[in-house]
Protein backbone atom coordinates (compact mmCIF):
# COMPACT_ATOMS: atom_id res chain seq x y z
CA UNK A 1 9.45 -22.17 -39.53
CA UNK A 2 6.38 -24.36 -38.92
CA UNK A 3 3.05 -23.40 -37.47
CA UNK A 4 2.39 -19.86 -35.45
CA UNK A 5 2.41 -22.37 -32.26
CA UNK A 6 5.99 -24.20 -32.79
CA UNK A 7 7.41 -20.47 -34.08
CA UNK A 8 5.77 -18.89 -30.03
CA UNK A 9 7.35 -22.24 -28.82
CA UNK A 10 11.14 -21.78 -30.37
CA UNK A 11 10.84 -17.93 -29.84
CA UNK A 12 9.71 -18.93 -25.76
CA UNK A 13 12.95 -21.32 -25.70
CA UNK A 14 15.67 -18.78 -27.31
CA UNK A 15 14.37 -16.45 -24.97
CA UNK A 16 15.32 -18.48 -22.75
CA UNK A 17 18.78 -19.62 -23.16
CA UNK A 18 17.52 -22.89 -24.12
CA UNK A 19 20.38 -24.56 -26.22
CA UNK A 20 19.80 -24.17 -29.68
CA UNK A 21 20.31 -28.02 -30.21
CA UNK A 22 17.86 -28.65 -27.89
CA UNK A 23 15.21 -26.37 -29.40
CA UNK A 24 16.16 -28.22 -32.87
CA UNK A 25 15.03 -30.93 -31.01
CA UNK A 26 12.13 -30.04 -29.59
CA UNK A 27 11.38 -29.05 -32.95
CA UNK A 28 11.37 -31.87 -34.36
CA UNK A 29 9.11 -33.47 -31.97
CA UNK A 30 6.52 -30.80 -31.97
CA UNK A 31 5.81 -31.47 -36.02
CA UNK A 32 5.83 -35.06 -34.99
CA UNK A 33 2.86 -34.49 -32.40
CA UNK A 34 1.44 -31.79 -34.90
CA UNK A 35 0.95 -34.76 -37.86
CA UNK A 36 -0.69 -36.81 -35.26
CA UNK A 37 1.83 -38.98 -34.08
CA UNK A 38 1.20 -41.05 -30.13
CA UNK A 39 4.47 -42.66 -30.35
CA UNK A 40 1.93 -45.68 -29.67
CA UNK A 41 3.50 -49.62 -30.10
CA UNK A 42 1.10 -51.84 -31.44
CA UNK A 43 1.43 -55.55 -29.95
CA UNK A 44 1.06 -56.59 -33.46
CA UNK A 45 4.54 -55.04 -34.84
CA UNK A 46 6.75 -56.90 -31.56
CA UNK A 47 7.29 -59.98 -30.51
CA UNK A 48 8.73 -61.15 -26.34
CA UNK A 49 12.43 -60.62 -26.22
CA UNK A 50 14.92 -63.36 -24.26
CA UNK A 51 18.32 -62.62 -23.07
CA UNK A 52 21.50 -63.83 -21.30
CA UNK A 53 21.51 -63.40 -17.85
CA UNK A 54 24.87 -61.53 -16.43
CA UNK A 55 24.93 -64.49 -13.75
CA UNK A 56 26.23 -66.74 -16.85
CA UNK A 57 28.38 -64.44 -18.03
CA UNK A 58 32.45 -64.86 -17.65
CA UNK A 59 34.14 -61.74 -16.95
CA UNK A 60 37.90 -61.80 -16.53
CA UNK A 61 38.98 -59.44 -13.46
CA UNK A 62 41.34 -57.71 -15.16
CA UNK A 63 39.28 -56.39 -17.78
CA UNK A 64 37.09 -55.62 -15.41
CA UNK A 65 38.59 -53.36 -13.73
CA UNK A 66 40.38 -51.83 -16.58
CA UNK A 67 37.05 -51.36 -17.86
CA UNK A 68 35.71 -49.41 -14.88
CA UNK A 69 39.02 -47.07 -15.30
CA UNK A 70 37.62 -45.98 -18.71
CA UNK A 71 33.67 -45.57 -17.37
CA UNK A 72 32.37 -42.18 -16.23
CA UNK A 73 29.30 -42.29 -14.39
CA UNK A 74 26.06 -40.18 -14.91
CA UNK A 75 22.65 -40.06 -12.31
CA UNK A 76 19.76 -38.63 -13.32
CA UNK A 77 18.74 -36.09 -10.35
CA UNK A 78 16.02 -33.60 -12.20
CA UNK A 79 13.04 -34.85 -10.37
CA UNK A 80 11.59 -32.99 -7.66
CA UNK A 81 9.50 -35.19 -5.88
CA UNK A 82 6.11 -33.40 -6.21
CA UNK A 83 4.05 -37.01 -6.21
CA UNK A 84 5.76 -37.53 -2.48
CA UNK A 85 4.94 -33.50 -1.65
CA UNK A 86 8.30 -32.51 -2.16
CA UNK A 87 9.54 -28.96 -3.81
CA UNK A 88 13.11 -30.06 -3.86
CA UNK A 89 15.56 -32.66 -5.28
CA UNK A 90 14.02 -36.20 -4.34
CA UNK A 91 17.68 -37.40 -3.74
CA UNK A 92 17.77 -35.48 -0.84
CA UNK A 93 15.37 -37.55 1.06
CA UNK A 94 17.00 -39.20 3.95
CA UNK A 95 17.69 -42.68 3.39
CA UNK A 96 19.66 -44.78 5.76
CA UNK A 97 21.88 -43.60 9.05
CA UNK A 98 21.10 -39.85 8.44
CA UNK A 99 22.48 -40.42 4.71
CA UNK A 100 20.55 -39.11 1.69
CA UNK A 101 20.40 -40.51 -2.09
CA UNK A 102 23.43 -38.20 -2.75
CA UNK A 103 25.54 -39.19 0.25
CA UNK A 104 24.91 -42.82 -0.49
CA UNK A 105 25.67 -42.29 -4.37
CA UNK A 106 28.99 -39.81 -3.81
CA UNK A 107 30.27 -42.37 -0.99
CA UNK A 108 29.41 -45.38 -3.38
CA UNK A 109 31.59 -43.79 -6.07
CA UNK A 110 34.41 -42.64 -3.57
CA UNK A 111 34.88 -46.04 -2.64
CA UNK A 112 35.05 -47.84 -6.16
CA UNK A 113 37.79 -45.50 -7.31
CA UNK A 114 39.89 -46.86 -4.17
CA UNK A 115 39.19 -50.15 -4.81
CA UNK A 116 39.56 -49.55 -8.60
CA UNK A 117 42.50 -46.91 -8.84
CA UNK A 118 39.67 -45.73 -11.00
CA UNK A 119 39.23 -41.95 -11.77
CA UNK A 120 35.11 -42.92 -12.55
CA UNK A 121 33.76 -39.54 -12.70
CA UNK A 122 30.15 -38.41 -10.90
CA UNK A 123 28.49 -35.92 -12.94
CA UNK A 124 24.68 -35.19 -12.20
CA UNK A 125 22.29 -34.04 -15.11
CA UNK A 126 20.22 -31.40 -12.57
CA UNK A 127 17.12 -29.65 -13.80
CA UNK A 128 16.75 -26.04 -13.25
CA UNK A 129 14.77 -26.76 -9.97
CA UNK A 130 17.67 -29.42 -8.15
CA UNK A 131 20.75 -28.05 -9.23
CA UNK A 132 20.74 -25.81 -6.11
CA UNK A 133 20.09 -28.07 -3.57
CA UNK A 134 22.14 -30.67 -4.85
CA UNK A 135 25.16 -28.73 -5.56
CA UNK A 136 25.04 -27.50 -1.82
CA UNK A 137 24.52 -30.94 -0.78
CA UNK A 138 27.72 -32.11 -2.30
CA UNK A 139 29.86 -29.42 -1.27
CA UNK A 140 31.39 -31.34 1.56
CA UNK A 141 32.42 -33.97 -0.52
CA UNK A 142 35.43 -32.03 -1.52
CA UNK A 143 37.63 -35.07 -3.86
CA UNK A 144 34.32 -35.56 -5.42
CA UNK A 145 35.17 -33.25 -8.59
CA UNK A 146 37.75 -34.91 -11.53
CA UNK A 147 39.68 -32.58 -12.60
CA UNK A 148 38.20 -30.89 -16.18
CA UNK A 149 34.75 -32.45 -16.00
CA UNK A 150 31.89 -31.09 -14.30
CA UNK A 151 29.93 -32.16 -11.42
CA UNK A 152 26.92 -31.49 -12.94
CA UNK A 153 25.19 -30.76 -16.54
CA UNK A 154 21.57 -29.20 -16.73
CA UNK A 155 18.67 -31.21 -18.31
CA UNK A 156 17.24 -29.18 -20.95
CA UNK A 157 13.57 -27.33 -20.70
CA UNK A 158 10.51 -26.68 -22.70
CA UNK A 159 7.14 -24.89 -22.98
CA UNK A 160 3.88 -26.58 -22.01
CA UNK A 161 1.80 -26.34 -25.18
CA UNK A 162 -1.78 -26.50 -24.56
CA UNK A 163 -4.06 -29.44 -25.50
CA UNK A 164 -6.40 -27.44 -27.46
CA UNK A 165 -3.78 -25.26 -29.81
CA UNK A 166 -0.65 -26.92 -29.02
CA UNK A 167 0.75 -23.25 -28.52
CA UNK A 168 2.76 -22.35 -25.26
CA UNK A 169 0.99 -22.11 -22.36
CA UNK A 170 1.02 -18.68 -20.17
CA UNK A 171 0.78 -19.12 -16.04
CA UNK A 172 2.13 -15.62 -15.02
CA UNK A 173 0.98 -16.63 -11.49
CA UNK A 174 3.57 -19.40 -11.52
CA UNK A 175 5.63 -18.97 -14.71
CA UNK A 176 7.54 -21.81 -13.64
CA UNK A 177 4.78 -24.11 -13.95
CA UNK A 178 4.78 -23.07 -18.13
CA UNK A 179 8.32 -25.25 -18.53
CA UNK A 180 8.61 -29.04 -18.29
CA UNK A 181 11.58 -31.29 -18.61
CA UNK A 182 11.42 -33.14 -21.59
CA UNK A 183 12.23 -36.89 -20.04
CA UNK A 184 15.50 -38.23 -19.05
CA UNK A 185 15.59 -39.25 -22.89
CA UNK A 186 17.16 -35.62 -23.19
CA UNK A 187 20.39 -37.01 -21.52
CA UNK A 188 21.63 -37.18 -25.34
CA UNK A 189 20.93 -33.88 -26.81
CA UNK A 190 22.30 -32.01 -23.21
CA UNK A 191 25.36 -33.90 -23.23
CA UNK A 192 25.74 -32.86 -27.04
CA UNK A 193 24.86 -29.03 -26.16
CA UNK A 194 26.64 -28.86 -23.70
CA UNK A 195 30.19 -30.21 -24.63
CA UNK A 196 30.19 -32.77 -22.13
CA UNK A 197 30.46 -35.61 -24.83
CA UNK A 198 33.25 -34.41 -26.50
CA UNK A 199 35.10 -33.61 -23.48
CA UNK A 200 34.54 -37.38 -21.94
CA UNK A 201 35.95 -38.17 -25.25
CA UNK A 202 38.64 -36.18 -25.02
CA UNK A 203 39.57 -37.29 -21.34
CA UNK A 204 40.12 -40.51 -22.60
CA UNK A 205 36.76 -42.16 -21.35
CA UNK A 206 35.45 -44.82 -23.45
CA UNK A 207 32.14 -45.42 -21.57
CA UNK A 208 29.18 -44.25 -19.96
CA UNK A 209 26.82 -45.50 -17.05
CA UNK A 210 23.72 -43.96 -16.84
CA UNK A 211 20.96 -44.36 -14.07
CA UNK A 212 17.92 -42.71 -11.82
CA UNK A 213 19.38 -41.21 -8.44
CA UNK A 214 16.60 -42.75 -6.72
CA UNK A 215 17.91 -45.98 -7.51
CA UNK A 216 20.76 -47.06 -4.98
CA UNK A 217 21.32 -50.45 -6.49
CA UNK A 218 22.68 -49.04 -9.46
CA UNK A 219 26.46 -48.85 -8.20
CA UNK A 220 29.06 -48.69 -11.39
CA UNK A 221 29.68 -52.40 -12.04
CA UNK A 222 33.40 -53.26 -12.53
CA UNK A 223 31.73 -56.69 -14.07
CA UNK A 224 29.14 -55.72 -16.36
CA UNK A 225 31.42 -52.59 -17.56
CA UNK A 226 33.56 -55.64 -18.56
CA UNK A 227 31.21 -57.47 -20.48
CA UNK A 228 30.11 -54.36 -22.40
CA UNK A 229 33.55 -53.46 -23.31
CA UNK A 230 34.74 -56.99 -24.10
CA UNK A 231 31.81 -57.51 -26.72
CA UNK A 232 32.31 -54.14 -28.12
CA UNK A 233 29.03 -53.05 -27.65
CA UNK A 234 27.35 -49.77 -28.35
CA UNK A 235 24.37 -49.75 -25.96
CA UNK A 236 23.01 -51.32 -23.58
CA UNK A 237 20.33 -51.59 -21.02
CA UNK A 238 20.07 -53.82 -17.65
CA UNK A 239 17.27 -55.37 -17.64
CA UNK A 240 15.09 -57.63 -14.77
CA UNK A 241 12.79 -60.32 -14.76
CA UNK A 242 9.03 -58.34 -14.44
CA UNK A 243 6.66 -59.04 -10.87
CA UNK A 244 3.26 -58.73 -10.70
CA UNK A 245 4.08 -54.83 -9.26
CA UNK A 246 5.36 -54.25 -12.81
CA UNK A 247 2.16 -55.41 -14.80
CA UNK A 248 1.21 -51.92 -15.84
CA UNK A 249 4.89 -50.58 -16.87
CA UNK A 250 7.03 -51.27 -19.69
CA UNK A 251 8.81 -53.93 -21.30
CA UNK A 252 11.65 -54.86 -23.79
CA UNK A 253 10.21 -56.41 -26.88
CA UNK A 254 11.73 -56.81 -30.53
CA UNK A 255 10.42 -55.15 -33.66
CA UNK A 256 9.42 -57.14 -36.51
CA UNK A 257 10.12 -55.05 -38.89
CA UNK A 258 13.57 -54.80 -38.41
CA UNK A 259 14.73 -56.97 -35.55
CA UNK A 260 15.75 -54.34 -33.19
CA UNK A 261 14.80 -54.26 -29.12
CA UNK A 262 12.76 -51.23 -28.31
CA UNK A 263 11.37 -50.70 -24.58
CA UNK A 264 7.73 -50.18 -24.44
CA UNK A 265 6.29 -47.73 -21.88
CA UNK A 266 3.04 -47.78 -20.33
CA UNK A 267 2.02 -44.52 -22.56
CA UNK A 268 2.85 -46.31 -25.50
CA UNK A 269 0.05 -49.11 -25.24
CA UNK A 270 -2.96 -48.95 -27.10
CA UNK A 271 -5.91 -49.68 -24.93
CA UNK A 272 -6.16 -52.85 -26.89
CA UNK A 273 -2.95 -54.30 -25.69
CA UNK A 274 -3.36 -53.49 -22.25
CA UNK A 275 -3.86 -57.37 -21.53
CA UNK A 276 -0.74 -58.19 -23.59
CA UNK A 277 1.44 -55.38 -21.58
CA UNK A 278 -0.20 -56.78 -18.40
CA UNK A 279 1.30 -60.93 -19.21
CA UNK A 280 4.35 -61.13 -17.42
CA UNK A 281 4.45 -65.13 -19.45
CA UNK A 282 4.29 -63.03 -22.58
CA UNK A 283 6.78 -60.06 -22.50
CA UNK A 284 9.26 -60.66 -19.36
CA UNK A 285 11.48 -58.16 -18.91
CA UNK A 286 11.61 -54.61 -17.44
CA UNK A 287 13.63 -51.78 -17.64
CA UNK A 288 15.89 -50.80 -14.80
CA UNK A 289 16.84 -47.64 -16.46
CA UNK A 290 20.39 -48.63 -16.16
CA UNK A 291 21.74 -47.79 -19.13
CA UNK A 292 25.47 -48.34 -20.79
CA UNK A 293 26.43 -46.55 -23.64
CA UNK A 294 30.13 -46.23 -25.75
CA UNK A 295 31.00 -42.37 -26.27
CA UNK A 296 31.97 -42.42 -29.97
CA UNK A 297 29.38 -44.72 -31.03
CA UNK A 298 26.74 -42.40 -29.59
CA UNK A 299 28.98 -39.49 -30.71
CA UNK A 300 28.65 -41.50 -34.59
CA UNK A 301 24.86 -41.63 -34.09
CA UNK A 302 24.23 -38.06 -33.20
CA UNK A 303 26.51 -36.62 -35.93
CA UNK A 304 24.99 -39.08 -38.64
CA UNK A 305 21.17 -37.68 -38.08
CA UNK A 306 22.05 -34.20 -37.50
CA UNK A 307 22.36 -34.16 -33.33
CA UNK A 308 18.47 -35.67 -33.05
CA UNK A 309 18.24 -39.67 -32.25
CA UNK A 310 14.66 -39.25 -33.26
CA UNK A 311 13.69 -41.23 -30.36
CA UNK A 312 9.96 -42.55 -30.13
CA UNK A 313 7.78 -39.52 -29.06
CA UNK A 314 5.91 -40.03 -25.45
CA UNK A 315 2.42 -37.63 -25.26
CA UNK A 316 2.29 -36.88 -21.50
CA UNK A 317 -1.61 -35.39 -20.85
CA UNK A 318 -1.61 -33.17 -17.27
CA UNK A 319 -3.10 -30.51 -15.98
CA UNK A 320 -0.77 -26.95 -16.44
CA UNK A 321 -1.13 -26.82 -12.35
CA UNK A 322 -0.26 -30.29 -11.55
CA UNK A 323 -2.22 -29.53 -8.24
CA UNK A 324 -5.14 -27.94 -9.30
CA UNK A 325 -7.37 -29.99 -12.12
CA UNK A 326 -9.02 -26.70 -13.29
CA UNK A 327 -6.07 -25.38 -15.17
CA UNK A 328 -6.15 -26.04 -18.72
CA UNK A 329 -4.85 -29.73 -20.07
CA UNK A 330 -1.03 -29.33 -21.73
CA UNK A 331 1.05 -31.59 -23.52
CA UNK A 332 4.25 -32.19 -22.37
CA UNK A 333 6.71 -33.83 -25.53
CA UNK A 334 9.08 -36.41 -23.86
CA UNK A 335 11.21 -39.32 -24.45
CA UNK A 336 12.77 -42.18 -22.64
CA UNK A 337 16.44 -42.54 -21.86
CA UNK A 338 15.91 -46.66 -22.57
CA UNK A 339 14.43 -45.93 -26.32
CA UNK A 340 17.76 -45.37 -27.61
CA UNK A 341 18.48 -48.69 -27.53
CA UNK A 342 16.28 -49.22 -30.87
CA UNK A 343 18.98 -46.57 -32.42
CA UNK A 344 21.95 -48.97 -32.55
CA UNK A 345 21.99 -51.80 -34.46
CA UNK A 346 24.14 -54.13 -32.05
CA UNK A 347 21.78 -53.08 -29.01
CA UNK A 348 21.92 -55.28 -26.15
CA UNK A 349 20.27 -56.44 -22.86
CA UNK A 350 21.15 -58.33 -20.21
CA UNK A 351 19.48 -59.87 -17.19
CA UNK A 352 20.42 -59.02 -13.49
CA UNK A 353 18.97 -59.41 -10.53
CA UNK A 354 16.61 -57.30 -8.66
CA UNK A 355 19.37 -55.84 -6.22
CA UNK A 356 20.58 -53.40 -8.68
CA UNK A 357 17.21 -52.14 -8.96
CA UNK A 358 15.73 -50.77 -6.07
CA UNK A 359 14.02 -47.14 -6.95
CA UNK A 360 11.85 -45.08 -4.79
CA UNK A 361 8.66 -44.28 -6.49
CA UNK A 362 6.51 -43.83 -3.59
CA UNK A 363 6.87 -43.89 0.16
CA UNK A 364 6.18 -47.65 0.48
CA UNK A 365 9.19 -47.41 -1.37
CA UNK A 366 10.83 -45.09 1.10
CA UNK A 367 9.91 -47.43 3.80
CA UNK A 368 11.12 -50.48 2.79
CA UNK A 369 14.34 -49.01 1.63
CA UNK A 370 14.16 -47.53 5.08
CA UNK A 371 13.92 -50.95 6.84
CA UNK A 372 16.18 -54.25 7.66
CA UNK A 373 15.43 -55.34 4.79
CA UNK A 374 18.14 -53.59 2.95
CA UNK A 375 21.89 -53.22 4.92
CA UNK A 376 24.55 -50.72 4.63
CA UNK A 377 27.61 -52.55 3.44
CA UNK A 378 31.22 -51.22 4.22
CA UNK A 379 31.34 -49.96 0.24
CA UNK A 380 28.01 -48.50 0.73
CA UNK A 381 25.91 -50.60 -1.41
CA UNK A 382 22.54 -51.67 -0.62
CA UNK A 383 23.68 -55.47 0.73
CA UNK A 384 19.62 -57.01 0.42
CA UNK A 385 19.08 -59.12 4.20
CA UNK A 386 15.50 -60.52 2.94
CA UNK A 387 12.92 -61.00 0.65
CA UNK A 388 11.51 -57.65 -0.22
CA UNK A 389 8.00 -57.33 1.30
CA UNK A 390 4.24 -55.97 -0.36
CA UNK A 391 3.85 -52.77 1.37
CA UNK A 392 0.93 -50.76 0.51
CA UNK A 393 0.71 -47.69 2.87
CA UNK A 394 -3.22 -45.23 3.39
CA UNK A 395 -2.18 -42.69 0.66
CA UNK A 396 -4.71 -40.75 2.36
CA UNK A 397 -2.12 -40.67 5.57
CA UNK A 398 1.14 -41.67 4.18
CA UNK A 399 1.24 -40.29 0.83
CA UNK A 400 3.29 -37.48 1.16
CA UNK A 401 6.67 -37.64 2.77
CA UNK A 402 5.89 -34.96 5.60
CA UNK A 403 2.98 -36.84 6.88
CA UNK A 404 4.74 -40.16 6.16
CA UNK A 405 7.75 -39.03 9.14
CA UNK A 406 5.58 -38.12 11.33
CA UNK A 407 3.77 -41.49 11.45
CA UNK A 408 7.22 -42.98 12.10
CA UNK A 409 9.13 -40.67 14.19
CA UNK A 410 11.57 -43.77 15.89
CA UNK A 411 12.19 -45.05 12.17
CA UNK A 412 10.83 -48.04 10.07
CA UNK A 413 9.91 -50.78 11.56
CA UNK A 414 11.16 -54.12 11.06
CA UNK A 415 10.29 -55.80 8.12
CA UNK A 416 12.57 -58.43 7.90
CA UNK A 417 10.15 -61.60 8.48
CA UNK A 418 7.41 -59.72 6.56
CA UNK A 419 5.80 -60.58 3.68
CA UNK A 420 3.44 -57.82 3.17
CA UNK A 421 2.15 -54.92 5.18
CA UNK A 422 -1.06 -53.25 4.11
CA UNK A 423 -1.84 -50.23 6.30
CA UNK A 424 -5.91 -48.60 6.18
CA UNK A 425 -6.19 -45.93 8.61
CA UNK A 426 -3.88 -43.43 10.43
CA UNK A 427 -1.28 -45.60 12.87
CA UNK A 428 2.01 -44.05 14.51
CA UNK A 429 4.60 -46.65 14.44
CA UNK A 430 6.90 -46.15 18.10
CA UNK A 431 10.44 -47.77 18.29
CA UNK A 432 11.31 -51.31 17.65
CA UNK A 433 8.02 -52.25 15.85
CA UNK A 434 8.35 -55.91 14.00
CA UNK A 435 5.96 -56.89 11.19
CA UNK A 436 6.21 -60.71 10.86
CA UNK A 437 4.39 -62.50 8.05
CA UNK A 438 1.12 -61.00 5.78
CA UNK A 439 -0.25 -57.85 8.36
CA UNK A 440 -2.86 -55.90 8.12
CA UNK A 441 -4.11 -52.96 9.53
CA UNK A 442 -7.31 -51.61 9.50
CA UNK A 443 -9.07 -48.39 11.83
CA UNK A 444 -11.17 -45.95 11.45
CA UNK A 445 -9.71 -43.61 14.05
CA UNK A 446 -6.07 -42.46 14.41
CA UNK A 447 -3.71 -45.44 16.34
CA UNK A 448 -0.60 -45.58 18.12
CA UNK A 449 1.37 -49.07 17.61
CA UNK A 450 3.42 -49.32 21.02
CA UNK A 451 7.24 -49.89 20.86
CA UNK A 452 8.56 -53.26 20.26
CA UNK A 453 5.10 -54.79 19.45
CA UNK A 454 5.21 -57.36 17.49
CA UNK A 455 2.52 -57.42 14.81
CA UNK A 456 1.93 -61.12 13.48
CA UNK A 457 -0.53 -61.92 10.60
């Protein structure tokens, strides 16, 4: 059984309901981190990775779209949130025209199988904190259900252990707070536990698109479902060229060892190679988290290691009480949806452009997204009207999304003919604002920006 702290930590799990599967898994990471293992990738052992570009690629319409008619469609929707002050599912943030995330997504999907005579099924992997609010949210889409799937699976859970033992940590106050998700790289071993693989086999499906909810670019592609199915791929992983505002994430790279791609987070980067990370010349390509993956092949994989991947361990360091730094320090095991792709031999990437990536990490995310920059097509996708501007918003003031409204109760102004907005102080933004090349604002007492002013750098 393993140490007194992994036997507490399977015990805490069966108790429960966790899926047995999934507490194998955990498992398995947990004697990983207990033989000292940071899941760390030395810049010595990769080299830069190149790829096509899906702009050169050739994809007959037909098998496009006979493609798409064989996809399901998955979006990750167990975040809360909490780092814009939210306690509920993030994809219920209003978005555009009164719409959230999830009406933007269902609508998106709605319209494809139209256009498609597609049955493309919508299922959600929830975590036990968003399947609530998202299920209620989506009751009004009534055709959204296909008939024998699911709308929604539940992301797995697992104990805290504490820094100093690695046991499970105990927070009667909150026992919610004791349970973490274990990354979206648990997408595998739920769909596994749950069935769902098996039955999207059994449907008929051939495919699977995977991507973050927050992420409104990511609308199933008739054209790159095409190329993956025409080159009889097993994985793969959409992939754009890095900016400056991705110096301190991660990036594809190939293994020496064995020639394989493997995506390198942030938390993966020795201290040494934080200059190497950082060289967008050197390693030039980013993750969108938009992820394609063939059913039996990933069905083959799991059944060949015994229903674990064994993908590269992530060490997450936080406080128990995210919001109070006097709680003890915890572990939190995860993994990475994206680190699969060093599982299958024929792995690919391929490069789009920056319009199907377009997540909301922060509320200078929100805002832009929230802007002219972006339009509402007629098929709901995000149709991009201009270059996407800096913003950098006073966390101090903007931070959190109920504080962020209230500073712009008439709506986002236009940023259009912006090229960056960098906001120091507390301003209220009235109707019909227009930022128009490099602004800045700067005071030390709160400001009202009058409606239609135009602000010029």
């Amino acid at each position: 059984m393993g140490s007194p702290g992994l036997h507490q930590a399977r015990q805490k799990m069966l108790d429960a309901g966790v899926d047995e599967v999934a507490v194998d898994t955990f498992a398995h990471y947990y004697r990983l981190l207990e033989h000292g293992e940071t899941g760390m990738i030395p810049e010595s052992s990769i080299e830069p990775l190149d790829m096509e570009s899906l702009a050169d690629v050739e994809v007959d319409d037909d098998a496009a779209a006979e493609a798409i008619r064989t996809t399901a469609v998955i979006k990750l929707n167990g975040g809360l949130g909490t780092s814009m002050g939210m306690d509920r599912a993030k994809s219920l943030l209003c978005v555009r025209r009164g719409l959230s995330f999830l009406d933007v997504i269902a609508r998106q999907v709605l319209h494809l199988r139209q256009e498609y005579d597609a049955p493309l099924p919508l299922i959600f992997m929830n975590s036990f904190r968003t399947s609530a609010d998202t299920m209620a949210a989506l009751a009004r889409y009534g055709g959204l259900p296909v008939e024998g799937l699911p709308l929604e699976f539940w992301q797995n859970k697992e104990p805290k252990l504490l820094k100093k033992d690695l046991s499970p940590a105990a927070y009667p106050k909150k026992p919610d707070l004791e349970w973490c998700p274990p990354g979206h790289g648990d997408l595998y071993t739920a769909l596994r536990g749950t069935g769902l693989l098996e039955r999207l086999i059994e449907q008929g499906y051939e495919r699977v698109f995977v991507s973050n909810s927050d992420n409104l670019g990511a609308v199933p592609s008739p054209r790159i479902a095409g190329w993956f199915a025409g080159r009889g791929i097993p994985f793969a992983i959409e992939a754009v060229q890095r900016t400056p505002s991705d110096r301190k994430g991660g990036h594809f790279a190939r293994r020496k060892s064995d020639g394989h791609i493997v995506l390198r987070e942030t938390a993966q980067t020795l201290k040494e190679d934080q200059a190497a990370l950082a060289d967008l010349d050197r390693h030039r390509f980013s993750s969108t988290n938009n992820v394609w993956f063939d059913l039996v092949a990933m069905r083959r994989e799991l059944d060949r290691r015994g229903g674990i991947l064994g993908l590269p361990l992530i060490r997450n360091v936080k406080h128990l009480d995210p919001a109070d730094p006097r709680t003890p320090e915890v572990i939190q095991i995860e993994t990475a949806i994206g680190a699969a792709i060093e599982v299958f031999e024929d792995a690919q990437t391929i490069e789009v452009g920056r319009d199907r990536f377009i997540p909301v990490k922060t509320t200078n995310d929100l805002l832009v997204l929230r802007s002219d920059v972006y339009d509402l097509g007629q098929d709901f996708g995000l149709d991009q009207a201009a270059d996407v501007p800096f913003v950098e918003l006073d966390p101090e003031f903007y931070k959190l999304v109920g504080d962020f409204d209230q500073r712009f109760p008439e709506g986002a102004p236009s940023l259009r003919k912006a090229s960056s907005l960098k906001v120091d102080g507390d301003f209220t933004f009235g109707r019909g604002v227009q930022v128009v090349g490099d602004v800045e604002l700067e005071s030390n007492a709160a400001q009202r920006i009058p409606a239609d002013t135009v602000l010029d750098g």
